[in-house]
Protein backbone atom coordinates (compact mmCIF):
# COMPACT_ATOMS: atom_id res chain seq x y z
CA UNK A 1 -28.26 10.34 75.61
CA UNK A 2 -30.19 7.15 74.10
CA UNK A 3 -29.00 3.80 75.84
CA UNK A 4 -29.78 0.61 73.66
CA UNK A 5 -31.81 -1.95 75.99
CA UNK A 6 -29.14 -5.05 75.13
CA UNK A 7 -26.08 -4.89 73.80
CA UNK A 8 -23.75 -7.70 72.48
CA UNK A 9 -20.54 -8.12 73.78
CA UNK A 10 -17.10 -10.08 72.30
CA UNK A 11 -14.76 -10.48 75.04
CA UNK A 12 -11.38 -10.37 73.43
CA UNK A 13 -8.96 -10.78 76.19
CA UNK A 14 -7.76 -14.93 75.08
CA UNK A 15 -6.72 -13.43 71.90
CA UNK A 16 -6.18 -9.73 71.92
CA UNK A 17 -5.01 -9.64 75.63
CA UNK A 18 -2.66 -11.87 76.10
CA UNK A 19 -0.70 -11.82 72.56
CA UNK A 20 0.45 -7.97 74.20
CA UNK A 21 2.02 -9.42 77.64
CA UNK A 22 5.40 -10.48 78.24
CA UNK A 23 4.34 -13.31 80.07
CA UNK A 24 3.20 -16.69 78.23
CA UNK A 25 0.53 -18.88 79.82
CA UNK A 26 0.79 -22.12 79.80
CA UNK A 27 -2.18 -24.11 77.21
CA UNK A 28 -3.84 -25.34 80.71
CA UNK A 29 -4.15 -21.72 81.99
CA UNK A 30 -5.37 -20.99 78.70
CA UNK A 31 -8.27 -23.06 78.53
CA UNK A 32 -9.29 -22.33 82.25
CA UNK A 33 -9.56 -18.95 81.87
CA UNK A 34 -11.24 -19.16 78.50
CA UNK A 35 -13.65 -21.47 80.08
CA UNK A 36 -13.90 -18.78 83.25
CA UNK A 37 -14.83 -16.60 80.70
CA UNK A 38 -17.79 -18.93 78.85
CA UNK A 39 -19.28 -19.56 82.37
CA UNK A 40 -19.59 -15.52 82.53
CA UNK A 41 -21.92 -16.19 79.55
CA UNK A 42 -20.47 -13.86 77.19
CA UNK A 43 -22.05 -14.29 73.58
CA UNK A 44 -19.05 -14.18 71.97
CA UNK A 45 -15.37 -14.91 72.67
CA UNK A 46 -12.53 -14.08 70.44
CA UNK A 47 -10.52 -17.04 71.48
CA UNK A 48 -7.60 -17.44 69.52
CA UNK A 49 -5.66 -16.30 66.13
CA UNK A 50 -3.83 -19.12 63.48
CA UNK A 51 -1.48 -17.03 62.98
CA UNK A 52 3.01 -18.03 62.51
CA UNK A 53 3.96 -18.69 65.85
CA UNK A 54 7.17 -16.52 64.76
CA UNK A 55 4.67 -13.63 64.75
CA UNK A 56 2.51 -14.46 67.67
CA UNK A 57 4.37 -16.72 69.69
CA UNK A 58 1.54 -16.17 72.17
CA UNK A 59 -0.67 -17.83 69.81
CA UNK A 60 1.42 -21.14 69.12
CA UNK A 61 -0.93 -23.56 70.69
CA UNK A 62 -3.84 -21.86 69.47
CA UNK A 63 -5.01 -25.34 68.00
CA UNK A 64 -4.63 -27.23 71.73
CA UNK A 65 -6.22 -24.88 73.55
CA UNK A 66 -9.54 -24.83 71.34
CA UNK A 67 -9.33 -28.93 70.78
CA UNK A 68 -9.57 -28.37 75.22
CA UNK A 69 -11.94 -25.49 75.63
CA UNK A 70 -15.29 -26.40 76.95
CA UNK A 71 -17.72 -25.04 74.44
CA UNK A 72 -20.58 -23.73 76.14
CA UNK A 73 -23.82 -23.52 73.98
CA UNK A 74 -25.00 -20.39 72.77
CA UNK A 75 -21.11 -18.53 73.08
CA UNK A 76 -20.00 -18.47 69.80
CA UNK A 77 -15.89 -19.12 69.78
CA UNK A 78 -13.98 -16.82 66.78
CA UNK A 79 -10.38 -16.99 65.40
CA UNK A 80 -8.24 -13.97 64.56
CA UNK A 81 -6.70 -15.27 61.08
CA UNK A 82 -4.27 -13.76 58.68
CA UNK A 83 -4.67 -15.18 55.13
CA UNK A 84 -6.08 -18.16 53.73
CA UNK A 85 -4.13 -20.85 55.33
CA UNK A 86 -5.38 -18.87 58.74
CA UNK A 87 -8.62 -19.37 57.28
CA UNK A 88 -7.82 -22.93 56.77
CA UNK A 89 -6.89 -23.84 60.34
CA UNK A 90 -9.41 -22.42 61.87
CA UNK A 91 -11.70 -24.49 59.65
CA UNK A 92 -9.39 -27.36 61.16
CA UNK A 93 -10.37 -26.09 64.77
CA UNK A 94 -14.16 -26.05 64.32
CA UNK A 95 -14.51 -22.32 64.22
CA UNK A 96 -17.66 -20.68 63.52
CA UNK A 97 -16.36 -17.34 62.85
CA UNK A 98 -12.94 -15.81 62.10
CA UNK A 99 -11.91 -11.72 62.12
CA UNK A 100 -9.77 -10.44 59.79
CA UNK A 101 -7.69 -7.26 59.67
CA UNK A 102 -7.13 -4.53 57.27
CA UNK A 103 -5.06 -1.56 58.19
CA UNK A 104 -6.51 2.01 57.51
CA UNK A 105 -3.48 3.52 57.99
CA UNK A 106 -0.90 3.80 54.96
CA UNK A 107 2.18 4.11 57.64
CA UNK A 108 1.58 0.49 57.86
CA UNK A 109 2.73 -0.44 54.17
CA UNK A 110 5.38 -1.00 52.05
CA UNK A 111 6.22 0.32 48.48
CA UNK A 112 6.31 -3.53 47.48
CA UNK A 113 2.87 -4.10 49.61
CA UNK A 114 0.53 -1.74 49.20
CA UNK A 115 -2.79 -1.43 51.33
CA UNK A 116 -4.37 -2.61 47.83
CA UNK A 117 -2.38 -5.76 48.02
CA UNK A 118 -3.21 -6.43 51.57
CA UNK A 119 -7.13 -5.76 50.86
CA UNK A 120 -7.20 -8.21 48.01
CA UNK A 121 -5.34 -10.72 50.69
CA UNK A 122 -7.87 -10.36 53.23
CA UNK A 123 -10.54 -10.63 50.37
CA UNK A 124 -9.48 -13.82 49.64
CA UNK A 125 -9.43 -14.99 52.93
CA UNK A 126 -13.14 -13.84 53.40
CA UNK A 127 -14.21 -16.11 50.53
CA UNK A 128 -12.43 -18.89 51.31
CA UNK A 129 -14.13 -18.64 55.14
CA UNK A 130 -17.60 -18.00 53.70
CA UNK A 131 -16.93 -20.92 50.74
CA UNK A 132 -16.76 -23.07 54.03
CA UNK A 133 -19.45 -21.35 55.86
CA UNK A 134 -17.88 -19.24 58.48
CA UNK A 135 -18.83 -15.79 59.45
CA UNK A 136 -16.18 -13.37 59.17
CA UNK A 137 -15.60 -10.34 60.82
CA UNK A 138 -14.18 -7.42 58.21
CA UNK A 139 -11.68 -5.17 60.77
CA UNK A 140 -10.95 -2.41 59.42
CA UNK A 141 -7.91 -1.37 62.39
CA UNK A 142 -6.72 2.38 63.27
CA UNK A 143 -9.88 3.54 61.59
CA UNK A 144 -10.20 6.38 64.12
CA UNK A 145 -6.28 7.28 63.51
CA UNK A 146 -3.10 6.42 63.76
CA UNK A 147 -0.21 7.27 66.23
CA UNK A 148 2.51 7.30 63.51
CA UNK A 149 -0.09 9.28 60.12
CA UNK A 150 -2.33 10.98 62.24
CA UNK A 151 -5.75 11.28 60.86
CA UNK A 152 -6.77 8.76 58.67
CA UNK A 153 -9.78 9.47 55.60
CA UNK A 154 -13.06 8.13 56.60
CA UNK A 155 -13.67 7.89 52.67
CA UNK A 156 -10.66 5.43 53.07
CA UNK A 157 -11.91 3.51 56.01
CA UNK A 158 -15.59 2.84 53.92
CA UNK A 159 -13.44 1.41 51.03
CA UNK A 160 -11.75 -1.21 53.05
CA UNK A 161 -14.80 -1.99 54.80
CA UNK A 162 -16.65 -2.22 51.49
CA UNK A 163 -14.29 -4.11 50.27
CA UNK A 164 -14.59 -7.11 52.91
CA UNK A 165 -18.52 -6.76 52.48
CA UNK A 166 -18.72 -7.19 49.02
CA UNK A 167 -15.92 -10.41 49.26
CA UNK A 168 -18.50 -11.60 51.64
CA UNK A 169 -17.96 -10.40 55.49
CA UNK A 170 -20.57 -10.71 57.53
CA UNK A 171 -20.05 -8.24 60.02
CA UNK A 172 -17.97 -4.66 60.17
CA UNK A 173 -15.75 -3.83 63.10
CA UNK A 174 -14.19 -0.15 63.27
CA UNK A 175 -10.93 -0.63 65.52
CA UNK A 176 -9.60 2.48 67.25
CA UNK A 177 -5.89 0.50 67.62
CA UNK A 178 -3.99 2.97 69.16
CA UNK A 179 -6.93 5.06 71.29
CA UNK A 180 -7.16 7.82 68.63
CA UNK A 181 -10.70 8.41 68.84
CA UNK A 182 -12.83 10.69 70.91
CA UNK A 183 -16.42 10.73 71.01
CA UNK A 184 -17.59 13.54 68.65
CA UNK A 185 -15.80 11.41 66.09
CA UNK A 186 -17.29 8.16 67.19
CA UNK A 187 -20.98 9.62 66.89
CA UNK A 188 -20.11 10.84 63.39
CA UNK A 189 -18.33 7.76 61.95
CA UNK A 190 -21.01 5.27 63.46
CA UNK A 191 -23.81 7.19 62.00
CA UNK A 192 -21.71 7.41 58.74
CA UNK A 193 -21.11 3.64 58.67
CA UNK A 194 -24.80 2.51 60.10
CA UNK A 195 -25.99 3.90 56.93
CA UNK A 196 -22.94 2.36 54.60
CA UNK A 197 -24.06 -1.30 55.54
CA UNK A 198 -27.53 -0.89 56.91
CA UNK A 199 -28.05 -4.74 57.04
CA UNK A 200 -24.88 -5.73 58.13
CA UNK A 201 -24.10 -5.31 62.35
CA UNK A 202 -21.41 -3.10 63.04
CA UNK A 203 -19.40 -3.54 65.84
CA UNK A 204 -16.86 -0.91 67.78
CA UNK A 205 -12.87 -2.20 68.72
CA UNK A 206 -11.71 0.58 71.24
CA UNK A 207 -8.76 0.85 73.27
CA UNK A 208 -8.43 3.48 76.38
CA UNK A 209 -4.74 4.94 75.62
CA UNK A 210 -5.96 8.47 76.45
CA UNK A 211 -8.79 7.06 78.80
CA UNK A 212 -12.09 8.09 76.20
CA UNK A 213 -12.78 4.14 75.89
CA UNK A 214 -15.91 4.06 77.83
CA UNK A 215 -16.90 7.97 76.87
CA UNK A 216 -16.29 6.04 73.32
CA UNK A 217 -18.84 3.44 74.11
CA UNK A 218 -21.58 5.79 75.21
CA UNK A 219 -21.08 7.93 71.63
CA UNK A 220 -21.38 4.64 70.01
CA UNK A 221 -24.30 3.32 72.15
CA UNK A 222 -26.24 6.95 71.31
CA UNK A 223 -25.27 6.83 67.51
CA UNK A 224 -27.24 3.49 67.08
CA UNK A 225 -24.19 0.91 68.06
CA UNK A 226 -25.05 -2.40 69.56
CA UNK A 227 -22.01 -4.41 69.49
CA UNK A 228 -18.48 -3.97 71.40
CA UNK A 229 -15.28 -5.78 72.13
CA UNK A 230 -13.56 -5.42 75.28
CA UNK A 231 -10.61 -7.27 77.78
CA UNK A 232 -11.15 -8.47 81.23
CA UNK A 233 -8.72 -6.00 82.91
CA UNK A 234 -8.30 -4.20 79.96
CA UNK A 235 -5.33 -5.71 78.81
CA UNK A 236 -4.42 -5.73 75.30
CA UNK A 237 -2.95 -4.24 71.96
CA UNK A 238 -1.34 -4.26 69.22
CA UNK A 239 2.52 -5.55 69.59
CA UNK A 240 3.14 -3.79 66.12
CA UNK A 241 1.48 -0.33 66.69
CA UNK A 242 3.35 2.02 68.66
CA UNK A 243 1.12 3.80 71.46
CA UNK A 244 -0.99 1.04 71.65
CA UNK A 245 -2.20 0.18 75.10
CA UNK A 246 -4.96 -2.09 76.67
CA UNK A 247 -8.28 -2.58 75.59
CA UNK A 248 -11.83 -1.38 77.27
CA UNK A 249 -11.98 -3.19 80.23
CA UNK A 250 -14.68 -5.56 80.38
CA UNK A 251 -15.94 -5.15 84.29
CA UNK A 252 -16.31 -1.55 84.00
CA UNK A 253 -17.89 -1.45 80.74
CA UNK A 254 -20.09 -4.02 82.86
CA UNK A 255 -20.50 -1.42 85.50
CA UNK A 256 -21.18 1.33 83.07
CA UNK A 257 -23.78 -0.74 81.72
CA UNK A 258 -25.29 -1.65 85.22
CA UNK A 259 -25.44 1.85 85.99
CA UNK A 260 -27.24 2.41 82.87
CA UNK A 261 -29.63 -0.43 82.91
CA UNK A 262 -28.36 -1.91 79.56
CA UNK A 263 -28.72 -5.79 79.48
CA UNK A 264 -25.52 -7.71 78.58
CA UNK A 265 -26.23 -11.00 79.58
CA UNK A 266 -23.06 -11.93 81.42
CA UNK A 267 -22.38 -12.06 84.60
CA UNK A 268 -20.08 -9.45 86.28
CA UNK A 269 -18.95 -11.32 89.27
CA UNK A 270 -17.68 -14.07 87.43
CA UNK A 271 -15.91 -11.77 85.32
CA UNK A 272 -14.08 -10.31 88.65
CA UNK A 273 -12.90 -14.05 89.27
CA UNK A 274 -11.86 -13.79 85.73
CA UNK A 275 -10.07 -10.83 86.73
CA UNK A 276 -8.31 -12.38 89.66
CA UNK A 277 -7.50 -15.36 87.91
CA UNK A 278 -5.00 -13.21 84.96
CA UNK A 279 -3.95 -11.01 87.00
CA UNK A 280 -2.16 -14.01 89.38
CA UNK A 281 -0.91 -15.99 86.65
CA UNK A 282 0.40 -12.44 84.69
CA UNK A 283 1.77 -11.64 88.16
CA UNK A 284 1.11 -7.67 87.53
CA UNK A 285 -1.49 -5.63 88.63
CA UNK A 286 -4.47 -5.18 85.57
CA UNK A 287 -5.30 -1.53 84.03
CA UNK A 288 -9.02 -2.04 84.84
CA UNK A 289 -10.47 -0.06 87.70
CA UNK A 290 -13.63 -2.03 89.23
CA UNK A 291 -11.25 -5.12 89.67
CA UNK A 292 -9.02 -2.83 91.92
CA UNK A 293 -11.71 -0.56 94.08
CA UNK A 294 -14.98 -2.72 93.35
CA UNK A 295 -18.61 -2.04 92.30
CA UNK A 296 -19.66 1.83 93.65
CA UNK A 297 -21.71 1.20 96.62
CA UNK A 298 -25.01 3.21 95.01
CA UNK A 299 -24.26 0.14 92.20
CA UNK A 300 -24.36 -2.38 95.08
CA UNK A 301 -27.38 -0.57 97.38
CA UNK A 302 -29.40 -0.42 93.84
């Protein structure tokens, strides 16, 4: 198996994390843990989404807590928007980069808003982020299937993606929303997409519903991928997608990566006091398993 020397990783717990628990932190606890988070020195944080707070009332003060954050140079700070006014806030904010979504799966349309509509949506909202110089990530969610139509075309998946490329995206992410995936398909569909958008980084969105996250990660890593997102405790997911449970959790993908001598750049015990930090002011225990038993003792002896 071929390990990359570095990879890059987008922690994605502020935004994809939290908008999944029951519990609502307060702006304050927001902006601490975010700023927990850029003293870990991850490169990238998806921080927020602009997004109606009747949708994501998690997300509400998503404005306050980035005017608060303590930007740390050389972590780049991204928005999860819907549509052009999302685009438009963030812009607002001072965001460098935004995501946006498109849906592989057609279970996730109507007959009077087709996965056509919703492409040329997100289009738009790519242009109007690059008109203003933003990056923008091009998601293409429940790429490696879907709990409620099964398998979903890859043919399909490289359309939307293409789609978001040619409007102007700067970067592809394949998310795995409700932890269809396993690893022979990973290998196949990173290769497959490596070559689609050879200049273009690609980056890999998995969740661990049937626990193949991590086995995920190495398919990726051996198939050429560089980039991943992942959730301190591996909390997360989609509150519209049935079946969908937490993300990879950031300290063992840490681990893994200690184990397998591939750089990351942040620091893992600051992520652990990450770790304690949500899991006191969620008041539940976290899914993730090195914040519960701790680093191997080989890991610690080596």
């Amino acid at each position: 198996m071929r390990y990359p020397s570095r990879i890059h990783l987008r922690e994605v717990s502020p935004r994809d994390g939290l908008q999944a628990e029951t519990t609502h932190l307060s702006t304050r606890d927001k902006v601490a843990f975010i700023d927990l988070l850029s003293d870990a020195g991850f490169p990238q944080i998806n921080a927020v989404s602009f997004v109606s707070p009747k949708v994501m009332p998690h997300m509400a003060d998503a404005a306050d807590v980035m005017a608060a954050v303590t930007r740390r140079p050389g972590t780049i700070y991204d928005a999860t928007v819907p549509n052009v006014a999302g685009v438009r806030r963030a812009i607002d904010a001072d965001m460098p980069v935004i995501s946006v979504f498109i849906s592989a799966s057609l279970a996730d349309y109507r007959p009077d808003r087709t996965q056509d509509d919703n492409l040329a949506s997100a289009a738009l909202a790519v242009a109007e982020a690059r008109a203003n110089g933003l990056g923008v990530i091009a998601v293409v969610a429940k790429a490696f299937g879907c709990s409620a139509e099964g398998e979903v075309p890859f043919d399909r998946v490289l359309r939307l993606a293409r789609g978001l490329h040619e409007a102007g995206a700067t970067e592809v992410c394949l998310g795995d929303t409700s932890g269809e995936g396993g690893p022979a398909q990973v290998a196949r569909m990173v290769g497959a997409t490596l070559d689609a958008f050879p200049d273009t980084p690609l980056s890999l969105h998995f969740h661990d519903t049937r626990g193949l996250g991590l086995a995920n990660v190495l398919a990726a890593m051996d198939a050429g991928a560089t980039r991943f997102d992942s959730a301190v405790g591996g909390i997360g997911g989609s509150p519209q997608t049935r079946n969908s449970t937490g993300n990879i959790s950031t300290e063992d993908l840490l681990h893994l990566c200690e184990d397998a001598g591939v750089e990351t750049g942040v620091d893992l015990d600051i992520v652990l006091e990450a770790y304690r930090f949500l899991e006191e002011k969620l008041a539940h225990p976290l899914p993730g398993r090195l914040g519960k038993f701790g680093r191997s003792k080989r890991a610690l002896a080596s």
